[in-house]
ModelCIF file with pLDDT and N, C-alpha, C, O atoms, coordinates in Angstrom:
data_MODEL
#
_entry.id   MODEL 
#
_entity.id                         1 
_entity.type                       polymer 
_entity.pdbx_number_of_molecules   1 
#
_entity_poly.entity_id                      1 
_entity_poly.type                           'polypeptide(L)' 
_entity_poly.nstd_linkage                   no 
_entity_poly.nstd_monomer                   no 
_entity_poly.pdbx_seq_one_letter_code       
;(UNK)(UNK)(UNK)(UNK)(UNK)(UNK)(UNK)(UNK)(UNK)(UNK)(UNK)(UNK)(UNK)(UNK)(UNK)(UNK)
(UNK)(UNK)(UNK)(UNK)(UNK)(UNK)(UNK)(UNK)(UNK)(UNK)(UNK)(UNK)(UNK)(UNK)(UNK)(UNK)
(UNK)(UNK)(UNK)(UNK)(UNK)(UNK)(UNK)(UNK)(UNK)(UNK)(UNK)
;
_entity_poly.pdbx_seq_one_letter_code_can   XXXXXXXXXXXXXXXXXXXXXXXXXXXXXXXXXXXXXXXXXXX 
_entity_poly.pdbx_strand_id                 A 
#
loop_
_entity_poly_seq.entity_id 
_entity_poly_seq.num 
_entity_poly_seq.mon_id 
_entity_poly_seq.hetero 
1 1  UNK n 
1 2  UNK n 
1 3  UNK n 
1 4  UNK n 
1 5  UNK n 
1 6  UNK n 
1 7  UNK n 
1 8  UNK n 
1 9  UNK n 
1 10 UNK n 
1 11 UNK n 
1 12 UNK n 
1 13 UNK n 
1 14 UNK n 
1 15 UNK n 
1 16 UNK n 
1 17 UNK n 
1 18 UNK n 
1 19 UNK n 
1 20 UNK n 
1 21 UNK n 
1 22 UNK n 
1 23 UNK n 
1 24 UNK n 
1 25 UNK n 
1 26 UNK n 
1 27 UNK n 
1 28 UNK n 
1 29 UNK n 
1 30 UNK n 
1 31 UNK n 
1 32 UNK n 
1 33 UNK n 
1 34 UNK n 
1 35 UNK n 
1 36 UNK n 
1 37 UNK n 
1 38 UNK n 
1 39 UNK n 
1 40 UNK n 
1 41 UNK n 
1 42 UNK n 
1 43 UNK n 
#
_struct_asym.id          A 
_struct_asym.entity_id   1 
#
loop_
_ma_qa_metric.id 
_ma_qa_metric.mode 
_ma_qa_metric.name 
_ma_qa_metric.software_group_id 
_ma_qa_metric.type 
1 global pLDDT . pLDDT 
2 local  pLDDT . pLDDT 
#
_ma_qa_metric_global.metric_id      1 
_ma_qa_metric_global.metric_value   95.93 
_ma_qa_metric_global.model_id       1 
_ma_qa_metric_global.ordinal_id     1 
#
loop_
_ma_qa_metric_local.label_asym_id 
_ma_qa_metric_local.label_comp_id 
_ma_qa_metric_local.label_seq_id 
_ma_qa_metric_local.metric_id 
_ma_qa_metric_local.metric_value 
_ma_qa_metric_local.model_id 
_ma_qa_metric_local.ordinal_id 
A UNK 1  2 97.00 1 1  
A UNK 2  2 97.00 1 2  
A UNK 3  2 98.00 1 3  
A UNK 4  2 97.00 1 4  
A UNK 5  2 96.00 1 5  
A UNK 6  2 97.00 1 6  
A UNK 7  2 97.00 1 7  
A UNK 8  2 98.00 1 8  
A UNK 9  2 98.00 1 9  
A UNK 10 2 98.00 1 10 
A UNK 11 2 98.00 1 11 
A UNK 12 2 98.00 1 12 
A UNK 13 2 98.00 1 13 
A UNK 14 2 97.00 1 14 
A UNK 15 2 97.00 1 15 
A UNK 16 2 96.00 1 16 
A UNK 17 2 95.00 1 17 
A UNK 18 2 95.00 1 18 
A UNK 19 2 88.00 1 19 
A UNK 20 2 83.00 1 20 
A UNK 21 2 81.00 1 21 
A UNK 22 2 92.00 1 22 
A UNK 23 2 97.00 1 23 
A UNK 24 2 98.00 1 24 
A UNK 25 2 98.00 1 25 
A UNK 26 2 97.00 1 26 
A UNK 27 2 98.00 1 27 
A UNK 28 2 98.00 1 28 
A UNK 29 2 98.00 1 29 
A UNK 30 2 97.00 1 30 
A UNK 31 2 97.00 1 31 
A UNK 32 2 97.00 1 32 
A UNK 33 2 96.00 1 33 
A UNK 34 2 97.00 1 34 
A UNK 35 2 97.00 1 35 
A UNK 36 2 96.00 1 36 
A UNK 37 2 96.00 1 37 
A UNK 38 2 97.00 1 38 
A UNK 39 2 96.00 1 39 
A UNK 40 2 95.00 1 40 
A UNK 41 2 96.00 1 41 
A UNK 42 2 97.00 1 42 
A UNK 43 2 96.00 1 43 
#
loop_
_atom_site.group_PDB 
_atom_site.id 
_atom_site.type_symbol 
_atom_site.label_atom_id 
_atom_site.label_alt_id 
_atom_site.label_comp_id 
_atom_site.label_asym_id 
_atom_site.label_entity_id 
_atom_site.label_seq_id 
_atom_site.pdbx_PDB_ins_code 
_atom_site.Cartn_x 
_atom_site.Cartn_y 
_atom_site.Cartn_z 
_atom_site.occupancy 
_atom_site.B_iso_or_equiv 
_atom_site.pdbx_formal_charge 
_atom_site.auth_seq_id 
_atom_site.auth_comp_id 
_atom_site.auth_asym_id 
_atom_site.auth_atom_id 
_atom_site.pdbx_PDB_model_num 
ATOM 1   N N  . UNK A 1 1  ? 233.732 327.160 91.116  1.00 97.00 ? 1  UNK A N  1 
ATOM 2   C CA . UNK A 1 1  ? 233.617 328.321 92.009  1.00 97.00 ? 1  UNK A CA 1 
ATOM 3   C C  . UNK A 1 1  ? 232.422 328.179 92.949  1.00 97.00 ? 1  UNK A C  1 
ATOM 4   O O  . UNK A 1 1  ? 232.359 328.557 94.119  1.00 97.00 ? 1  UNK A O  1 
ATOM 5   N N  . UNK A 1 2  ? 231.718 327.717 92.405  1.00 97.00 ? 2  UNK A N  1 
ATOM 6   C CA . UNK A 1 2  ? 229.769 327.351 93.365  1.00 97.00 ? 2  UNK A CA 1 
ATOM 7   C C  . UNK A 1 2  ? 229.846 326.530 93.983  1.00 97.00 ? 2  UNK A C  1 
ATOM 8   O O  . UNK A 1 2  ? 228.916 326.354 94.771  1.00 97.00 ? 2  UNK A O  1 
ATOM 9   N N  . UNK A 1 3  ? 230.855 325.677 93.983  1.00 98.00 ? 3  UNK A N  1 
ATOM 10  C CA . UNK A 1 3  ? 231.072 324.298 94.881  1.00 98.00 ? 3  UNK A CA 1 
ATOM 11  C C  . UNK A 1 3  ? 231.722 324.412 95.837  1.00 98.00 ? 3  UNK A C  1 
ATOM 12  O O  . UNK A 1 3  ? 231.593 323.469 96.617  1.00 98.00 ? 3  UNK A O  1 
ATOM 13  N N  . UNK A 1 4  ? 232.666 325.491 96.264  1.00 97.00 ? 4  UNK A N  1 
ATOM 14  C CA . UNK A 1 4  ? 233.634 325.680 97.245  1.00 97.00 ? 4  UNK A CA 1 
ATOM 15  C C  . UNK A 1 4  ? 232.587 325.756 98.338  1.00 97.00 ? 4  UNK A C  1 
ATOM 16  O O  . UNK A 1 4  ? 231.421 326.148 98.377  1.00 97.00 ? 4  UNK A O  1 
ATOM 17  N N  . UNK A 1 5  ? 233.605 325.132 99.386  1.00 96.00 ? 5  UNK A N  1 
ATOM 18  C CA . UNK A 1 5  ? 232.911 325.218 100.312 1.00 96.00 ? 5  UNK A CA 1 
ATOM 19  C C  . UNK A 1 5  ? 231.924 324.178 100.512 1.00 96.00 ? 5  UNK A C  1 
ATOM 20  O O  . UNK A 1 5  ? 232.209 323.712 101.615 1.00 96.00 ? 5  UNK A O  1 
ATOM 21  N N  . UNK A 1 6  ? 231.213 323.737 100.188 1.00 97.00 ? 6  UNK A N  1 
ATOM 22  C CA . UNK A 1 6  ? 230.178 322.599 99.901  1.00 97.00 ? 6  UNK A CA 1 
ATOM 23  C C  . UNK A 1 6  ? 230.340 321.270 100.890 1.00 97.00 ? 6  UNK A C  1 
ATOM 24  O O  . UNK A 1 6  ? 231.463 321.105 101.367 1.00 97.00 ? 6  UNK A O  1 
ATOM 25  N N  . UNK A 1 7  ? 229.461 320.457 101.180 1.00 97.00 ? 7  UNK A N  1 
ATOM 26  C CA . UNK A 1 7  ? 229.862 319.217 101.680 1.00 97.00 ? 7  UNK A CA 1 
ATOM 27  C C  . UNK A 1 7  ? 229.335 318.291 100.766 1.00 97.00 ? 7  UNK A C  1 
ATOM 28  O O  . UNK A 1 7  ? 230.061 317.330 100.513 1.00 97.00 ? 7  UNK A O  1 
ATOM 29  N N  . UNK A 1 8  ? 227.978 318.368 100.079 1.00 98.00 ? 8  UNK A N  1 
ATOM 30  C CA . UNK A 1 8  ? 227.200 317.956 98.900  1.00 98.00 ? 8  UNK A CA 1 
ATOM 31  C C  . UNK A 1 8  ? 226.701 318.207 97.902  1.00 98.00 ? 8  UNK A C  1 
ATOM 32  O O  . UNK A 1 8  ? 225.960 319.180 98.040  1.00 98.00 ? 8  UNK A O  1 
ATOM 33  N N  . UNK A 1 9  ? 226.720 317.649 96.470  1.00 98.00 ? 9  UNK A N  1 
ATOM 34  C CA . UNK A 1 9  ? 225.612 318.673 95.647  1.00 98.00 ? 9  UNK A CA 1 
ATOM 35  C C  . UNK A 1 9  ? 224.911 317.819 95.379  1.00 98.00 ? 9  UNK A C  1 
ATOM 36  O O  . UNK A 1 9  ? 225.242 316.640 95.509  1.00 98.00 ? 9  UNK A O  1 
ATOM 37  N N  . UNK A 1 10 ? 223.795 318.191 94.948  1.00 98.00 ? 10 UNK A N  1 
ATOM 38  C CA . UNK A 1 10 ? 222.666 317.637 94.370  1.00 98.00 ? 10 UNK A CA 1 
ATOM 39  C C  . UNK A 1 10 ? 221.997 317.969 92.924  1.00 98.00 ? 10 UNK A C  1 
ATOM 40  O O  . UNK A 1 10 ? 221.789 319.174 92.782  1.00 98.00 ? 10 UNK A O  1 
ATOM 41  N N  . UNK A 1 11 ? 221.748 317.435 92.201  1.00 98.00 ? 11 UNK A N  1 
ATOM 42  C CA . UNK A 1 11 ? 221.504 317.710 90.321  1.00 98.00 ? 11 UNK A CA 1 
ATOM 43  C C  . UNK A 1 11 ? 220.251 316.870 90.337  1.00 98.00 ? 11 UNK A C  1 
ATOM 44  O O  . UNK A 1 11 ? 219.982 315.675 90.457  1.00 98.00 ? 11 UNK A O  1 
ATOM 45  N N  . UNK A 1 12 ? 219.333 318.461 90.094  1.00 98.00 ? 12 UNK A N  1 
ATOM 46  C CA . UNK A 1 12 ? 217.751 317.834 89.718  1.00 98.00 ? 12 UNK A CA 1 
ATOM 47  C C  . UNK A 1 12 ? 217.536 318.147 88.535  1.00 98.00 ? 12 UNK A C  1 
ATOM 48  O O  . UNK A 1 12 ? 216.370 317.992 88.171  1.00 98.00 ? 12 UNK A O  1 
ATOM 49  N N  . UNK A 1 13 ? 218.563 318.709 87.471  1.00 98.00 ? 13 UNK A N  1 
ATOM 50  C CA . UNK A 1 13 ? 218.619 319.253 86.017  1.00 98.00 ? 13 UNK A CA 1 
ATOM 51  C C  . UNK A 1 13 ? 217.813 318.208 85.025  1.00 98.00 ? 13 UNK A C  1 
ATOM 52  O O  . UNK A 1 13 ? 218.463 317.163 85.051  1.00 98.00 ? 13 UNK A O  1 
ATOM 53  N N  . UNK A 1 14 ? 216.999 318.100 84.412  1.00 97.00 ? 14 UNK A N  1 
ATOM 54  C CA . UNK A 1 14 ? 216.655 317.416 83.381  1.00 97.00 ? 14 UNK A CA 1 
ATOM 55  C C  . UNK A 1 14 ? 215.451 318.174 82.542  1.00 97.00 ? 14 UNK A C  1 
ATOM 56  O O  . UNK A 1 14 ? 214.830 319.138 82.990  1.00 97.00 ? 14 UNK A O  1 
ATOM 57  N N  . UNK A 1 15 ? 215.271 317.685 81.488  1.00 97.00 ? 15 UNK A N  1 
ATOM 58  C CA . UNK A 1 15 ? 214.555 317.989 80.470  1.00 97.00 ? 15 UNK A CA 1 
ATOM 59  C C  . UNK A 1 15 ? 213.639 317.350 79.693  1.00 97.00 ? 15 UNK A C  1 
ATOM 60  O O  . UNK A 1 15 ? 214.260 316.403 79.212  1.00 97.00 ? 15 UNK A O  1 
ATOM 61  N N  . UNK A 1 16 ? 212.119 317.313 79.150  1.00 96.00 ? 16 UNK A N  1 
ATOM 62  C CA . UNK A 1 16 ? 211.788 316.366 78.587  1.00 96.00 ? 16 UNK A CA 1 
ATOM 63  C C  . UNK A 1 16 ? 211.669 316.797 76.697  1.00 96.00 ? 16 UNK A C  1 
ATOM 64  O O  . UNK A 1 16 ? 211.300 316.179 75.698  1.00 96.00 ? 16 UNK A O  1 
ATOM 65  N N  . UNK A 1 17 ? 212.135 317.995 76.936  1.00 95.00 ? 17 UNK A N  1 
ATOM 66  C CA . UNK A 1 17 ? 212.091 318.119 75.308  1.00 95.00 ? 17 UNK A CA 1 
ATOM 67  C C  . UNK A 1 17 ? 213.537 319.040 75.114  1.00 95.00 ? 17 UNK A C  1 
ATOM 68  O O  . UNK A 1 17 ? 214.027 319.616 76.085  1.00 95.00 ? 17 UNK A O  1 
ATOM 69  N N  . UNK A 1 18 ? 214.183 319.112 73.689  1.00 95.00 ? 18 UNK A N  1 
ATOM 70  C CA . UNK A 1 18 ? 214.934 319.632 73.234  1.00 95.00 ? 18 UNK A CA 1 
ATOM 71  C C  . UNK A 1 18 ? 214.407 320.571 72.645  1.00 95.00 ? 18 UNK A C  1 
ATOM 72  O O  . UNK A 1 18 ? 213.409 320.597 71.925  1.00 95.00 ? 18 UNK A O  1 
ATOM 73  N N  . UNK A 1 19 ? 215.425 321.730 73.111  1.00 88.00 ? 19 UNK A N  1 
ATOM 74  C CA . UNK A 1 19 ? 215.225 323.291 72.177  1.00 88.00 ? 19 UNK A CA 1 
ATOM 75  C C  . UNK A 1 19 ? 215.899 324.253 72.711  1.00 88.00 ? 19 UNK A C  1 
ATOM 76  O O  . UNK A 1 19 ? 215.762 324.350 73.930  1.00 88.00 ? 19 UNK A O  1 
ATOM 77  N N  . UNK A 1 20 ? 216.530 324.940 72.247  1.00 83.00 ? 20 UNK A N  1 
ATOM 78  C CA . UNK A 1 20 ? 217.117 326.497 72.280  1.00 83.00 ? 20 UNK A CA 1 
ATOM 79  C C  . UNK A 1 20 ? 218.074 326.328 73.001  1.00 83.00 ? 20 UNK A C  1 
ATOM 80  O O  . UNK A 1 20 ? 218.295 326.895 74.070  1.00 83.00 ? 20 UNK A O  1 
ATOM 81  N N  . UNK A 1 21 ? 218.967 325.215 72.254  1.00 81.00 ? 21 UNK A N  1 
ATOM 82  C CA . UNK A 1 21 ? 220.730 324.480 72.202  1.00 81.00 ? 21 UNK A CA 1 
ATOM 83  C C  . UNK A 1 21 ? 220.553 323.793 73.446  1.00 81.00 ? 21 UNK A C  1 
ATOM 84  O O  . UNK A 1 21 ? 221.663 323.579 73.933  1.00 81.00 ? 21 UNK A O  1 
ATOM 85  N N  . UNK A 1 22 ? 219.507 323.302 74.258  1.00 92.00 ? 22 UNK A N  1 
ATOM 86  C CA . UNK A 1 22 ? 219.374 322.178 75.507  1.00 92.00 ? 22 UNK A CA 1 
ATOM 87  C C  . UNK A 1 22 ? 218.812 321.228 74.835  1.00 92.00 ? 22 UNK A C  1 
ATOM 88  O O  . UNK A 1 22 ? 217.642 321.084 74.483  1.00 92.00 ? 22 UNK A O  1 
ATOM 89  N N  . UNK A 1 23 ? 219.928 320.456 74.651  1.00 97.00 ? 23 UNK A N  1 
ATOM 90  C CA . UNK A 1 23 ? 219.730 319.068 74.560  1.00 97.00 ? 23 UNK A CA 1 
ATOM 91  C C  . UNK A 1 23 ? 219.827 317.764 75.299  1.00 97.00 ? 23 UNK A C  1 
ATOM 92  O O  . UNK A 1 23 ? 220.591 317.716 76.263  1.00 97.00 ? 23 UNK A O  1 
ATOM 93  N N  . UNK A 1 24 ? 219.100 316.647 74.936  1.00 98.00 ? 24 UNK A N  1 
ATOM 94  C CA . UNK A 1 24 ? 219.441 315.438 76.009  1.00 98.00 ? 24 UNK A CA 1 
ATOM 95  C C  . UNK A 1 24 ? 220.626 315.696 76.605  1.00 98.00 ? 24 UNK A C  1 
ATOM 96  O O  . UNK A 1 24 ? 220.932 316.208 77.681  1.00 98.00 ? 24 UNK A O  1 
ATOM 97  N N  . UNK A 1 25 ? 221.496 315.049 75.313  1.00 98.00 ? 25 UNK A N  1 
ATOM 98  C CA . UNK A 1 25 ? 222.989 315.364 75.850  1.00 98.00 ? 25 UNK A CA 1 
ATOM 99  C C  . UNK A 1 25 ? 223.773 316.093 76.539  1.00 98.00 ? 25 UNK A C  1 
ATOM 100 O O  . UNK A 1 25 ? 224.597 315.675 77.352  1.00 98.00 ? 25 UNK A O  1 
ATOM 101 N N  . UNK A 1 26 ? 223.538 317.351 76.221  1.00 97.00 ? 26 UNK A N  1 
ATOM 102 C CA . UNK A 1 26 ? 224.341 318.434 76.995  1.00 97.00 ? 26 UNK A CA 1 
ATOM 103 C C  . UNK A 1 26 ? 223.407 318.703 78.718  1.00 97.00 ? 26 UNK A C  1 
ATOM 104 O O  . UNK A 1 26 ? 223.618 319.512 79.622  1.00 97.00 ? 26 UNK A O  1 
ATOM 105 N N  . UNK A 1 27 ? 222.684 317.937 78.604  1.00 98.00 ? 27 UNK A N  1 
ATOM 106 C CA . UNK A 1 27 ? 221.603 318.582 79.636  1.00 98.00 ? 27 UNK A CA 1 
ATOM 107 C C  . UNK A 1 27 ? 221.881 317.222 80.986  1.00 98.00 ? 27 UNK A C  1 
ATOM 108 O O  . UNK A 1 27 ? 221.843 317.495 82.186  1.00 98.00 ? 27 UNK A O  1 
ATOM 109 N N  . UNK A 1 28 ? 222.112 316.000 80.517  1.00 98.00 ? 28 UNK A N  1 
ATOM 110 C CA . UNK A 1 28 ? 221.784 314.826 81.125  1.00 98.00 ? 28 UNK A CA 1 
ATOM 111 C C  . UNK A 1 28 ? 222.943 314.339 80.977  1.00 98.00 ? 28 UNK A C  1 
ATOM 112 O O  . UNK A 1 28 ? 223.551 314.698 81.986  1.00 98.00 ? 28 UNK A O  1 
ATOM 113 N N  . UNK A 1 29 ? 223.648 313.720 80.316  1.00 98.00 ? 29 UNK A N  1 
ATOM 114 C CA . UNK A 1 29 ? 225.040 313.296 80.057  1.00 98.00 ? 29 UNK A CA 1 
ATOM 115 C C  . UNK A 1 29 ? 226.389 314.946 80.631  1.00 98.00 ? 29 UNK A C  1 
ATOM 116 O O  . UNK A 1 29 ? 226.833 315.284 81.728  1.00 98.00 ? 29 UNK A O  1 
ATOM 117 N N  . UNK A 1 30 ? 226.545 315.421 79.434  1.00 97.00 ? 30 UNK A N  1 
ATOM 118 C CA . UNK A 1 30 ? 227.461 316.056 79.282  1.00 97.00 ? 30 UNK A CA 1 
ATOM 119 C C  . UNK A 1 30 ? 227.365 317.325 80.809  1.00 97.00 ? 30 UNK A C  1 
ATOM 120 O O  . UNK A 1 30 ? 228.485 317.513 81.283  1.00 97.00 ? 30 UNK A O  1 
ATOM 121 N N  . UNK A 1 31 ? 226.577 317.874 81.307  1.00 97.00 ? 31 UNK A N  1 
ATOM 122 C CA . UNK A 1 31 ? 226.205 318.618 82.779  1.00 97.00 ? 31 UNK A CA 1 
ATOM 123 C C  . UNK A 1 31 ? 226.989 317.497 83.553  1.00 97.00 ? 31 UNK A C  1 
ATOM 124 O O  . UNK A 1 31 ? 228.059 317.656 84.141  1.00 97.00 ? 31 UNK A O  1 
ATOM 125 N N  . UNK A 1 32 ? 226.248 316.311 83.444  1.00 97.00 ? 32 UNK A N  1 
ATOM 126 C CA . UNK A 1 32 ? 226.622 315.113 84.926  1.00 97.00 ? 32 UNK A CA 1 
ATOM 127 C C  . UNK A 1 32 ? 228.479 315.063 84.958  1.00 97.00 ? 32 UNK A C  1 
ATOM 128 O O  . UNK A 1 32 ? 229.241 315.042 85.924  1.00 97.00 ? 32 UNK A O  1 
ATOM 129 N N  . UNK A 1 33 ? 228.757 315.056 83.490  1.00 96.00 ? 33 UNK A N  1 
ATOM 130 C CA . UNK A 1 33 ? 230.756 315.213 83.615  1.00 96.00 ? 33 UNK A CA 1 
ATOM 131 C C  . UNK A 1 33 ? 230.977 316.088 84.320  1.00 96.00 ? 33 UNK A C  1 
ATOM 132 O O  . UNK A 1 33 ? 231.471 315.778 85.404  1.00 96.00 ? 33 UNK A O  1 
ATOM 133 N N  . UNK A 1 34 ? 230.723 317.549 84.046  1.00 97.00 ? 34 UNK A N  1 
ATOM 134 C CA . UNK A 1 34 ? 230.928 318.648 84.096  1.00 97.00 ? 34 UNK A CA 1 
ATOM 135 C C  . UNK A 1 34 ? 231.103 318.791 85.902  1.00 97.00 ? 34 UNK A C  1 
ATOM 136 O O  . UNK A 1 34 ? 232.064 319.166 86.573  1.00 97.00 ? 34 UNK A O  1 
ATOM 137 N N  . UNK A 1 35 ? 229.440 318.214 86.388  1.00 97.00 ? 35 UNK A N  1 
ATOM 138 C CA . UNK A 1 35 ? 229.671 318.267 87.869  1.00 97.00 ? 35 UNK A CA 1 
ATOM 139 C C  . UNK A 1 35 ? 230.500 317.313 88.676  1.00 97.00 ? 35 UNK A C  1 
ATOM 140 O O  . UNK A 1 35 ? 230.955 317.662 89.765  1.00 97.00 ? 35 UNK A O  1 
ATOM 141 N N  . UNK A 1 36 ? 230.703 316.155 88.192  1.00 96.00 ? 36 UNK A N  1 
ATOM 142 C CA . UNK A 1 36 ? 231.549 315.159 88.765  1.00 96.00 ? 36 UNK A CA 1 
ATOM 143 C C  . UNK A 1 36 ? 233.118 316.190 88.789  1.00 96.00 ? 36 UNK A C  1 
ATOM 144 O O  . UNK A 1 36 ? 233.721 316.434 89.835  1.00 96.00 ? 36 UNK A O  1 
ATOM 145 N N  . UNK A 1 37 ? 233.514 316.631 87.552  1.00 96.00 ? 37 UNK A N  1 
ATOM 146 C CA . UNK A 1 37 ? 234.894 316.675 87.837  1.00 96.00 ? 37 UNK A CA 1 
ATOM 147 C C  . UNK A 1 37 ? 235.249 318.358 88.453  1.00 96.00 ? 37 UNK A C  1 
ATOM 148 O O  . UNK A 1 37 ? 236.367 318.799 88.715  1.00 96.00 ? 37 UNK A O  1 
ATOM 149 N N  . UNK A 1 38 ? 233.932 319.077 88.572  1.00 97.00 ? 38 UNK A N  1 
ATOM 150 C CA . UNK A 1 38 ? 234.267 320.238 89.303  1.00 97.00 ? 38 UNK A CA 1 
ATOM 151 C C  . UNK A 1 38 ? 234.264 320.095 90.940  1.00 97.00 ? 38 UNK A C  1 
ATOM 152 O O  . UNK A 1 38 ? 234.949 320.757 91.720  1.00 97.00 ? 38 UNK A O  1 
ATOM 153 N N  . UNK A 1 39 ? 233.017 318.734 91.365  1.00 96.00 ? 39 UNK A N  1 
ATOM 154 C CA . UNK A 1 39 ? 233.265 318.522 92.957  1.00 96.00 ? 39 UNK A CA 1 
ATOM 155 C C  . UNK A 1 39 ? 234.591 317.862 93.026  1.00 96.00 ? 39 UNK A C  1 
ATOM 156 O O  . UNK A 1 39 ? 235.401 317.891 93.953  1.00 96.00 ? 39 UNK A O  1 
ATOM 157 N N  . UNK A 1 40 ? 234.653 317.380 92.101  1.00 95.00 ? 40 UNK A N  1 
ATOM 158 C CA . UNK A 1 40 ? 236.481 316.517 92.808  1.00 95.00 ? 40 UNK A CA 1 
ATOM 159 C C  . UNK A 1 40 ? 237.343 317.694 92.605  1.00 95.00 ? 40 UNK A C  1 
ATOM 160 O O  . UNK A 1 40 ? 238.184 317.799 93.498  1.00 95.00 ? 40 UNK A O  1 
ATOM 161 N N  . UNK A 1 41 ? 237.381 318.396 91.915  1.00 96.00 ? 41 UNK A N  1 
ATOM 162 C CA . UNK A 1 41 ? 238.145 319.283 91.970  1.00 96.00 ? 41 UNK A CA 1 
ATOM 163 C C  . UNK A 1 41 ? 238.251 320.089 93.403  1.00 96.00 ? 41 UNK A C  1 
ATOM 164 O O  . UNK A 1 41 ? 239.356 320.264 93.917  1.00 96.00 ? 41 UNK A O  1 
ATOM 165 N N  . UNK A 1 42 ? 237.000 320.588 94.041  1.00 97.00 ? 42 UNK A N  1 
ATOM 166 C CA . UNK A 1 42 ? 237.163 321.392 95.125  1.00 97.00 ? 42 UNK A CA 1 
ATOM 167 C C  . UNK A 1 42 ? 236.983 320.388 96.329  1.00 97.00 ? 42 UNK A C  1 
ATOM 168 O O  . UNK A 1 42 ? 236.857 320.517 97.547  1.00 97.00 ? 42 UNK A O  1 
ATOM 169 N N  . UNK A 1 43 ? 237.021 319.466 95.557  1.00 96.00 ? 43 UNK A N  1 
ATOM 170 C CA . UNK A 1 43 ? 236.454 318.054 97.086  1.00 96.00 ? 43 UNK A CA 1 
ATOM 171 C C  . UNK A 1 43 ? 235.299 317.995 97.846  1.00 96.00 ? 43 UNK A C  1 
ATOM 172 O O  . UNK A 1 43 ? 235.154 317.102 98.681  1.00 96.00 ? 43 UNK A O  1 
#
């Protein structure tokens, strides 16, 4: 829905410690899926 419209996004999301369910993973890996397949989605 935040992407419509868009020509670019940009992801400065990261973290250097884990806590309060932000983890590496979900934060650095699992986010980066998340945005790849929502810009292809709206193009």
């Amino acid at each position: 829905k935040q992407l419509e419209g868009c020509t670019a996004v940009i992801n400065l999301v990261g973290i250097l410690n884990e806590g309060s369910g932000r983890t590496f993973q979900r934060v650095h890996v699992d986010l980066v899926e998340r945005i790849l397949a929502a810009a292809q989605a709206v193009e």
